[in-house]
PDB file of N, CA and C in Angstrom:
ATOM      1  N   UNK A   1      48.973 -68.579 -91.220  1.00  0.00           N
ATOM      2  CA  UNK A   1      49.322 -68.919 -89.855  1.00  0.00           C
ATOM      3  C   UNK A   1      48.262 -68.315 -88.938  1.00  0.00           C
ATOM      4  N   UNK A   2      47.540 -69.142 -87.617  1.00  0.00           N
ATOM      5  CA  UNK A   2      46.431 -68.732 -86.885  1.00  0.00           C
ATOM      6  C   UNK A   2      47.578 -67.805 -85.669  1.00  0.00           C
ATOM      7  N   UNK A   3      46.797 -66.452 -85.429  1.00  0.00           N
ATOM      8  CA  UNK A   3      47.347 -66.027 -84.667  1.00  0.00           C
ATOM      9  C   UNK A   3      48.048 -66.706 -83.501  1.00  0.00           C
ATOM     10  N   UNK A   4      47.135 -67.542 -82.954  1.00  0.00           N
ATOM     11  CA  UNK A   4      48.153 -68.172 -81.789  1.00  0.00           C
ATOM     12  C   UNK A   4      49.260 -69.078 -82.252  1.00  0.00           C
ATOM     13  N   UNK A   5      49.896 -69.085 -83.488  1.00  0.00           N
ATOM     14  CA  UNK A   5      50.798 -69.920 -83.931  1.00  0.00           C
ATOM     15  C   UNK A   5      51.792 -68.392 -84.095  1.00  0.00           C
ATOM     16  N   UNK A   6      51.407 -67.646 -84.433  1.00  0.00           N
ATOM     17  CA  UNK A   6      52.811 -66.007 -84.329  1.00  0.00           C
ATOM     18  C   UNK A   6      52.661 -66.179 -83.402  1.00  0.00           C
ATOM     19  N   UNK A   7      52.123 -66.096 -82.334  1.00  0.00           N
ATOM     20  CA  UNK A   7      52.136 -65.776 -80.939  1.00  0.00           C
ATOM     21  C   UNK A   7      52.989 -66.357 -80.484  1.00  0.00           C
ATOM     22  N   UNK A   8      52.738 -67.824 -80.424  1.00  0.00           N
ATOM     23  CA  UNK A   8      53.928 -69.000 -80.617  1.00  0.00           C
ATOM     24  C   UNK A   8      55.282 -68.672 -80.844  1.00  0.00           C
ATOM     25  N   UNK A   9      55.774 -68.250 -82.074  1.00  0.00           N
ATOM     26  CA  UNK A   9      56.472 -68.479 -82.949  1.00  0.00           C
ATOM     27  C   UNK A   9      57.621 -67.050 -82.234  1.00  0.00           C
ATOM     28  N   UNK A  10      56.522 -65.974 -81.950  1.00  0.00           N
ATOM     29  CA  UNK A  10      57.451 -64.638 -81.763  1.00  0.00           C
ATOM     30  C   UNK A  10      57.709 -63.793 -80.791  1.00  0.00           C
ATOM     31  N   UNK A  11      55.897 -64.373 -80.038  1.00  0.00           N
ATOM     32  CA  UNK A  11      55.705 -64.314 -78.442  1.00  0.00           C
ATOM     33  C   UNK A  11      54.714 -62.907 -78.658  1.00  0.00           C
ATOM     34  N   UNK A  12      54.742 -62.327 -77.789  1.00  0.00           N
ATOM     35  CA  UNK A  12      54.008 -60.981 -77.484  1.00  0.00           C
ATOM     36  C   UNK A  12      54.365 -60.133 -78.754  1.00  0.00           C
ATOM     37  N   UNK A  13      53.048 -59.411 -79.379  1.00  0.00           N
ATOM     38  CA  UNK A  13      53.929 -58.052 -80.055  1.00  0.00           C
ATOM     39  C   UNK A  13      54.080 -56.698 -79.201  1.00  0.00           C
ATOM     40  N   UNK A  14      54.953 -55.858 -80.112  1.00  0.00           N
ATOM     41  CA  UNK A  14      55.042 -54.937 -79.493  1.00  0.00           C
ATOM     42  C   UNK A  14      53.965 -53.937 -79.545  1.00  0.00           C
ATOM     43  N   UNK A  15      53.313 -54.155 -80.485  1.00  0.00           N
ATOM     44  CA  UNK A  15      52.385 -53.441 -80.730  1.00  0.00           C
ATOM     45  C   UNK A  15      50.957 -53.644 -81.173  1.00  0.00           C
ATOM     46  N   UNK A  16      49.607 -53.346 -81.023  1.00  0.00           N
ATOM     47  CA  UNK A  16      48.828 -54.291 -81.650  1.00  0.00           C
ATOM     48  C   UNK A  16      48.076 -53.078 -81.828  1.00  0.00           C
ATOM     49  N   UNK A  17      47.261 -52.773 -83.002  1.00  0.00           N
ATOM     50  CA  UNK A  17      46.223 -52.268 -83.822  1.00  0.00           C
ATOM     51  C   UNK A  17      45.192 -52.803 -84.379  1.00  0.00           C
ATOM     52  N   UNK A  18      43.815 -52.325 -83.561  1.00  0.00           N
ATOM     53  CA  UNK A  18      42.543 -52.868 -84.262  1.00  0.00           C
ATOM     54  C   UNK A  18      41.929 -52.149 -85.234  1.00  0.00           C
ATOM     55  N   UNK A  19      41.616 -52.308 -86.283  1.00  0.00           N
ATOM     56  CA  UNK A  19      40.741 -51.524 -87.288  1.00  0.00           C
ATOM     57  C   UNK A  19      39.749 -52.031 -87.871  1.00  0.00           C
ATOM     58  N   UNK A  20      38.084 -52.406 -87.346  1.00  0.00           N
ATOM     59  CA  UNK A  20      37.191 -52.729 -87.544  1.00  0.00           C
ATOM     60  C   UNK A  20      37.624 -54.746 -87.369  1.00  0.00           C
ATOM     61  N   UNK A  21      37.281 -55.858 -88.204  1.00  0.00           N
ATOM     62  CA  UNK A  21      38.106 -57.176 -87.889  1.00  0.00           C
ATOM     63  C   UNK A  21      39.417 -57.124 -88.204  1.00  0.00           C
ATOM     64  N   UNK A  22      40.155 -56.021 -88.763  1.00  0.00           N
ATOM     65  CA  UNK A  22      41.366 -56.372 -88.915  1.00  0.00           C
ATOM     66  C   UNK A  22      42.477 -56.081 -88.099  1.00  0.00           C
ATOM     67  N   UNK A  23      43.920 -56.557 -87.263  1.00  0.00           N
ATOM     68  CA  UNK A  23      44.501 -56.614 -86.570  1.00  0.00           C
ATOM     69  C   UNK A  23      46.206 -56.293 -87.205  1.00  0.00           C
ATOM     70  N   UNK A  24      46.838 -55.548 -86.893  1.00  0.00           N
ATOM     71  CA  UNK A  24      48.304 -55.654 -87.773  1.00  0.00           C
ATOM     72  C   UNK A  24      48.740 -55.692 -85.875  1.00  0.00           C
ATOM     73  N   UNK A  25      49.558 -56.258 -86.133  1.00  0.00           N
ATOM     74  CA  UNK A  25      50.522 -56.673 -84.974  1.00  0.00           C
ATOM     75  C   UNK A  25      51.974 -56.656 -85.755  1.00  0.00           C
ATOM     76  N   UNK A  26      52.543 -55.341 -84.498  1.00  0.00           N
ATOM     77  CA  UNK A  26      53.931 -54.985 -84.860  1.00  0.00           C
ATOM     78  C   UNK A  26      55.004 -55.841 -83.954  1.00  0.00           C
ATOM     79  N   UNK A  27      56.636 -56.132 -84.565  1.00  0.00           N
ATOM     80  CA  UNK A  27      57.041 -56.741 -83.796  1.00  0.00           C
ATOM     81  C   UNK A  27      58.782 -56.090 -84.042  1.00  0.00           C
ATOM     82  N   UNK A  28      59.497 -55.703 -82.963  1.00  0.00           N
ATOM     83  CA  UNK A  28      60.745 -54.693 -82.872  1.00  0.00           C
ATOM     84  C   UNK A  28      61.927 -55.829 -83.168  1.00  0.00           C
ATOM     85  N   UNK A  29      62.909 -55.202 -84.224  1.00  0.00           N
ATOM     86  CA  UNK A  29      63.968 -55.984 -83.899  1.00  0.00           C
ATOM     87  C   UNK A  29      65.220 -55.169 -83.856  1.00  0.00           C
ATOM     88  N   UNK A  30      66.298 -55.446 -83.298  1.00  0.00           N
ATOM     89  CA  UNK A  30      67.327 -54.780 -83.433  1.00  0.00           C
ATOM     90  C   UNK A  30      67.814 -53.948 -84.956  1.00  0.00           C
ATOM     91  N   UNK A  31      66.792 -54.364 -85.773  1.00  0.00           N
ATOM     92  CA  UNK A  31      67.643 -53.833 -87.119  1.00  0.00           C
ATOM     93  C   UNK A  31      66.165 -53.995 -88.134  1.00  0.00           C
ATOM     94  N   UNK A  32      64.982 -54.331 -87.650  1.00  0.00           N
ATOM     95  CA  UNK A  32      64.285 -53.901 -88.422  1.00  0.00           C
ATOM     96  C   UNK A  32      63.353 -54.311 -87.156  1.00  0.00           C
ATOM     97  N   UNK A  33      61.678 -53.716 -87.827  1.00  0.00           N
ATOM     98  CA  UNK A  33      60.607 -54.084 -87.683  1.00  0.00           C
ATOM     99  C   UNK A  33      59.810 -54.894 -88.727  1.00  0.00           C
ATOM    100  N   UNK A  34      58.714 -55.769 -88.280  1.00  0.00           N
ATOM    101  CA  UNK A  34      57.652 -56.837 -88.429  1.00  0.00           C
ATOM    102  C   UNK A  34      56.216 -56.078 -88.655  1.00  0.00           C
ATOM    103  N   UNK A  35      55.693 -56.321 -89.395  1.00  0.00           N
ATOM    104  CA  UNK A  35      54.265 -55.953 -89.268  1.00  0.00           C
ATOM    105  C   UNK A  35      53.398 -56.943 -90.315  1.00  0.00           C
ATOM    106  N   UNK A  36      52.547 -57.476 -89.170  1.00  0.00           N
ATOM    107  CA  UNK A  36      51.695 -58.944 -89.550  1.00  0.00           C
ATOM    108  C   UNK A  36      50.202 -58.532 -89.603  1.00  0.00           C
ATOM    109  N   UNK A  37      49.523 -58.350 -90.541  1.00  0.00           N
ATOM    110  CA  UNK A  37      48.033 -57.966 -90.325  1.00  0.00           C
ATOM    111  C   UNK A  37      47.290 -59.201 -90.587  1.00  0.00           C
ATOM    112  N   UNK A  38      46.584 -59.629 -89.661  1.00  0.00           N
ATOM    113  CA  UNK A  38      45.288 -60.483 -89.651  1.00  0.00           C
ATOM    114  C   UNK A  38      44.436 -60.126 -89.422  1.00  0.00           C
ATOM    115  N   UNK A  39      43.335 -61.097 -90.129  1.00  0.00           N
ATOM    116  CA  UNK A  39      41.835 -61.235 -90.088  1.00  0.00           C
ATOM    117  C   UNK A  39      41.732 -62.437 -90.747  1.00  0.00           C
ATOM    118  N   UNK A  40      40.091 -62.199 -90.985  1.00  0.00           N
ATOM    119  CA  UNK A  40      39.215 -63.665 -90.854  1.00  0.00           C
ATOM    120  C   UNK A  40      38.884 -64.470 -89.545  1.00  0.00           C
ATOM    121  N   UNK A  41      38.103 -65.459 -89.934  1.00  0.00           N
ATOM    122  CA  UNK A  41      37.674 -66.109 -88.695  1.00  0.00           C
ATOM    123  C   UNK A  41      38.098 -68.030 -89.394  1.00  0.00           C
ATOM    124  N   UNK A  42      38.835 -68.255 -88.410  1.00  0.00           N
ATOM    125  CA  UNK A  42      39.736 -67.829 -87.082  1.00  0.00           C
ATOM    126  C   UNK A  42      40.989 -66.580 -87.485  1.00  0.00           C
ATOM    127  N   UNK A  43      40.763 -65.966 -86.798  1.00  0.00           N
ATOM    128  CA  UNK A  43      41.904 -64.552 -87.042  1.00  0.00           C
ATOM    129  C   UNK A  43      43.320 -65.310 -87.371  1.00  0.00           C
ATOM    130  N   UNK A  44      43.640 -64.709 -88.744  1.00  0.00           N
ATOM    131  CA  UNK A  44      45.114 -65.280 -89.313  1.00  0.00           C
ATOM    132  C   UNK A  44      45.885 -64.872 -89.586  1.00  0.00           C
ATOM    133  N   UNK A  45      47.159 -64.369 -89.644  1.00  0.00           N
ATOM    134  CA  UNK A  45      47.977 -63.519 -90.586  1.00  0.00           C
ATOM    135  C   UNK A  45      47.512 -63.896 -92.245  1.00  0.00           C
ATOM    136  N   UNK A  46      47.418 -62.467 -92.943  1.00  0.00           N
ATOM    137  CA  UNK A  46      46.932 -62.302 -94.266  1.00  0.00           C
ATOM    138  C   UNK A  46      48.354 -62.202 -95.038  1.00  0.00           C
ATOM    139  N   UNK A  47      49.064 -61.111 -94.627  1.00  0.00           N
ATOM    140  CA  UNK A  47      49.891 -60.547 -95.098  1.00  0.00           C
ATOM    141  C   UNK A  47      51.232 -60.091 -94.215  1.00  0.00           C
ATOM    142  N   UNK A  48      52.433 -59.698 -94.523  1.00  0.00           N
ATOM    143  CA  UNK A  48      53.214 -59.847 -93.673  1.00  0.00           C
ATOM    144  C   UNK A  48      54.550 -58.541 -94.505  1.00  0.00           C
ATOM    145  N   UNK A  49      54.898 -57.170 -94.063  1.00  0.00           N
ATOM    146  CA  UNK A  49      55.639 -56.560 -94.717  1.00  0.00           C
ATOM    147  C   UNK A  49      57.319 -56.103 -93.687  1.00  0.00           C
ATOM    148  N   UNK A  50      57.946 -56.036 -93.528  1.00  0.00           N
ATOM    149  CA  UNK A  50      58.793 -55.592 -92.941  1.00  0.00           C
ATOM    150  C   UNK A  50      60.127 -53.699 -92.987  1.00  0.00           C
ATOM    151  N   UNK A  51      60.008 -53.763 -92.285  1.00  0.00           N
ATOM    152  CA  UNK A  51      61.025 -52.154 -92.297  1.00  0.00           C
ATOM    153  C   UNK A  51      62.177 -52.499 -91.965  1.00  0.00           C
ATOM    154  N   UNK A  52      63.267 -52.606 -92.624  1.00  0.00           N
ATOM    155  CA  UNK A  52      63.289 -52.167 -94.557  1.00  0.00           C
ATOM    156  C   UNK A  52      62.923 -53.151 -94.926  1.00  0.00           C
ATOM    157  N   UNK A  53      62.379 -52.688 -96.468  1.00  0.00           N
ATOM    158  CA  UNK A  53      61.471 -54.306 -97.291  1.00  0.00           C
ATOM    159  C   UNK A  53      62.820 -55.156 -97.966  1.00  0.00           C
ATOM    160  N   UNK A  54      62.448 -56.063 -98.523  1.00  0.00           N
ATOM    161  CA  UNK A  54      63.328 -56.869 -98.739  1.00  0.00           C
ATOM    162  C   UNK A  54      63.608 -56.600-100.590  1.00  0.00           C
ATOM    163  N   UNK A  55      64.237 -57.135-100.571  1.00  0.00           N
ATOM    164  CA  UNK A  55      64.739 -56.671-102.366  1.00  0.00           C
ATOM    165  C   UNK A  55      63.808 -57.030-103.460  1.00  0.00           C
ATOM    166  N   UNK A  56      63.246 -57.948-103.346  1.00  0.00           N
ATOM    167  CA  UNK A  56      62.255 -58.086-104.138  1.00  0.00           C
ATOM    168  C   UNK A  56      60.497 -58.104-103.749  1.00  0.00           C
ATOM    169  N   UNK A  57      60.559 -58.631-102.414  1.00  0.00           N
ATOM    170  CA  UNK A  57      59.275 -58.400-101.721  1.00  0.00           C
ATOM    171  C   UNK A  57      58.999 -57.554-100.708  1.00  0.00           C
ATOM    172  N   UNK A  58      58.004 -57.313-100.085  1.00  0.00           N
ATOM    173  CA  UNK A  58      57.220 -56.501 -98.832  1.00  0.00           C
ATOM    174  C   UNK A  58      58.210 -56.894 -97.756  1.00  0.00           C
ATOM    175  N   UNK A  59      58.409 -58.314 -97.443  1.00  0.00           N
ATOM    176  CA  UNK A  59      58.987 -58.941 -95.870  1.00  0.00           C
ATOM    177  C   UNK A  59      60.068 -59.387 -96.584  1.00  0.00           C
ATOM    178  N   UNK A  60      61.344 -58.756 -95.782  1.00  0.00           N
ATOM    179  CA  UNK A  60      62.590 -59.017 -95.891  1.00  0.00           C
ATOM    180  C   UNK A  60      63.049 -60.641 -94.855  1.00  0.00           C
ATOM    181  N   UNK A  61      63.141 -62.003 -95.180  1.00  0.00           N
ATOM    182  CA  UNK A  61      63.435 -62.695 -94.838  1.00  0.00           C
ATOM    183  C   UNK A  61      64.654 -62.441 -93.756  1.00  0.00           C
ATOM    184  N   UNK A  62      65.510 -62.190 -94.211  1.00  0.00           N
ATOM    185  CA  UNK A  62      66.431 -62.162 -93.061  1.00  0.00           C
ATOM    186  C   UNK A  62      65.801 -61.131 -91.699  1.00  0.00           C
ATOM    187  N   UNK A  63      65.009 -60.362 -91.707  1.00  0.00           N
ATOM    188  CA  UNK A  63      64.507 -59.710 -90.539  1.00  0.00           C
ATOM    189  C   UNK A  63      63.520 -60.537 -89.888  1.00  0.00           C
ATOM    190  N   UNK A  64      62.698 -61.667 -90.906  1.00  0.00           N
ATOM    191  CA  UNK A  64      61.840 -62.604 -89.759  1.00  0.00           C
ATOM    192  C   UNK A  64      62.928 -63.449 -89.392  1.00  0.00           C
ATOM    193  N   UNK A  65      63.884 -64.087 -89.207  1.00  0.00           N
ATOM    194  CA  UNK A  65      64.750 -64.847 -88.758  1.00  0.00           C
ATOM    195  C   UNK A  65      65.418 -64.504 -87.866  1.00  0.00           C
ATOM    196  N   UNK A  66      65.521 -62.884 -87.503  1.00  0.00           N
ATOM    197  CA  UNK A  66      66.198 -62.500 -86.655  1.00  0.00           C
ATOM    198  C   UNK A  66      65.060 -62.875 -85.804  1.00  0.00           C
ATOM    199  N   UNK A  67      63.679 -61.922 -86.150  1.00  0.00           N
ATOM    200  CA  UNK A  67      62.884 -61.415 -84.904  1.00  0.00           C
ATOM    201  C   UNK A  67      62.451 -63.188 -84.522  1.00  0.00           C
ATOM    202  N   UNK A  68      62.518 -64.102 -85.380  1.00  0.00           N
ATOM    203  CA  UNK A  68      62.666 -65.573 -84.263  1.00  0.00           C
ATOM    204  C   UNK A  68      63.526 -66.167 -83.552  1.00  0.00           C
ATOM    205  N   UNK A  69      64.787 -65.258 -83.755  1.00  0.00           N
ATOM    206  CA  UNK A  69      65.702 -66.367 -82.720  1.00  0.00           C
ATOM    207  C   UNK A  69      66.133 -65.569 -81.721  1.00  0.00           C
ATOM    208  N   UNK A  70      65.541 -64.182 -81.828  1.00  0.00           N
ATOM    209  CA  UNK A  70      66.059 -62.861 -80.535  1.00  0.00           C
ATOM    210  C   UNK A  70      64.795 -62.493 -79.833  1.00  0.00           C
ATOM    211  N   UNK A  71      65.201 -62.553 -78.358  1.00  0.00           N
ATOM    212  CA  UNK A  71      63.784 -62.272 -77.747  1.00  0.00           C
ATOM    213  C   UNK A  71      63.244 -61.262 -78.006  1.00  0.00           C
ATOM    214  N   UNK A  72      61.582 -60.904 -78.248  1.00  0.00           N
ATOM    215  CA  UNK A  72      60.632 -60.081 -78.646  1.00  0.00           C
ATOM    216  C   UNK A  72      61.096 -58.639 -77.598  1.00  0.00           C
ATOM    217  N   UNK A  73      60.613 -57.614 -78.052  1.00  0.00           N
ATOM    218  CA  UNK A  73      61.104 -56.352 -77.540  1.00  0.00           C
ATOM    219  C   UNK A  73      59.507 -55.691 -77.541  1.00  0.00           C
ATOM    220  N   UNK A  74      59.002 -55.687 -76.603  1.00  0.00           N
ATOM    221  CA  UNK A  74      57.560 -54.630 -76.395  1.00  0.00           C
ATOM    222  C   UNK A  74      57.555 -53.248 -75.763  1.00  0.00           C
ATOM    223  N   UNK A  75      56.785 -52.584 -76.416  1.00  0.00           N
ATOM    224  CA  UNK A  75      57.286 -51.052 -75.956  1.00  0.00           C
ATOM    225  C   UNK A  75      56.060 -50.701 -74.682  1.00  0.00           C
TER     226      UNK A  75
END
């Protein structure tokens, strides 16, 4: 996904971190957090893990579903 399609999708993050081309953009939810790191050109989400992880993977599905249907929270 090209950044301006999360952007899209989740709106502002709450948080954004640069580390040389790479970008993790954090995003708050009532019951968990998002964290999306991109790079490349055009800058993309690579990878995608969530707090708490999900039972078998990094990103717990039910926490991206929240953080899309509840408005974004920026600190």
């Amino acid at each position: 996904m090209a950044a301006s399609g999360l952007m899209a999708a989740l709106g502002r993050p709450a948080f954004v971190r640069k580390d040389g081309a790479t970008e993790m953009w954090r995003y708050d939810g009532t019951a968990c957090r998002a964290f999306f790191f991109l790079y490349g050109t055009p800058l993309a989400v690579r990878h995608v893990e969530t707090l708490p992880h999900g039972p078998q993977n990094a990103a717990d599905m039910d926490c991206l579903t929240a953080l899309r249907t509840s408005p974004s929270k920026t600190s």
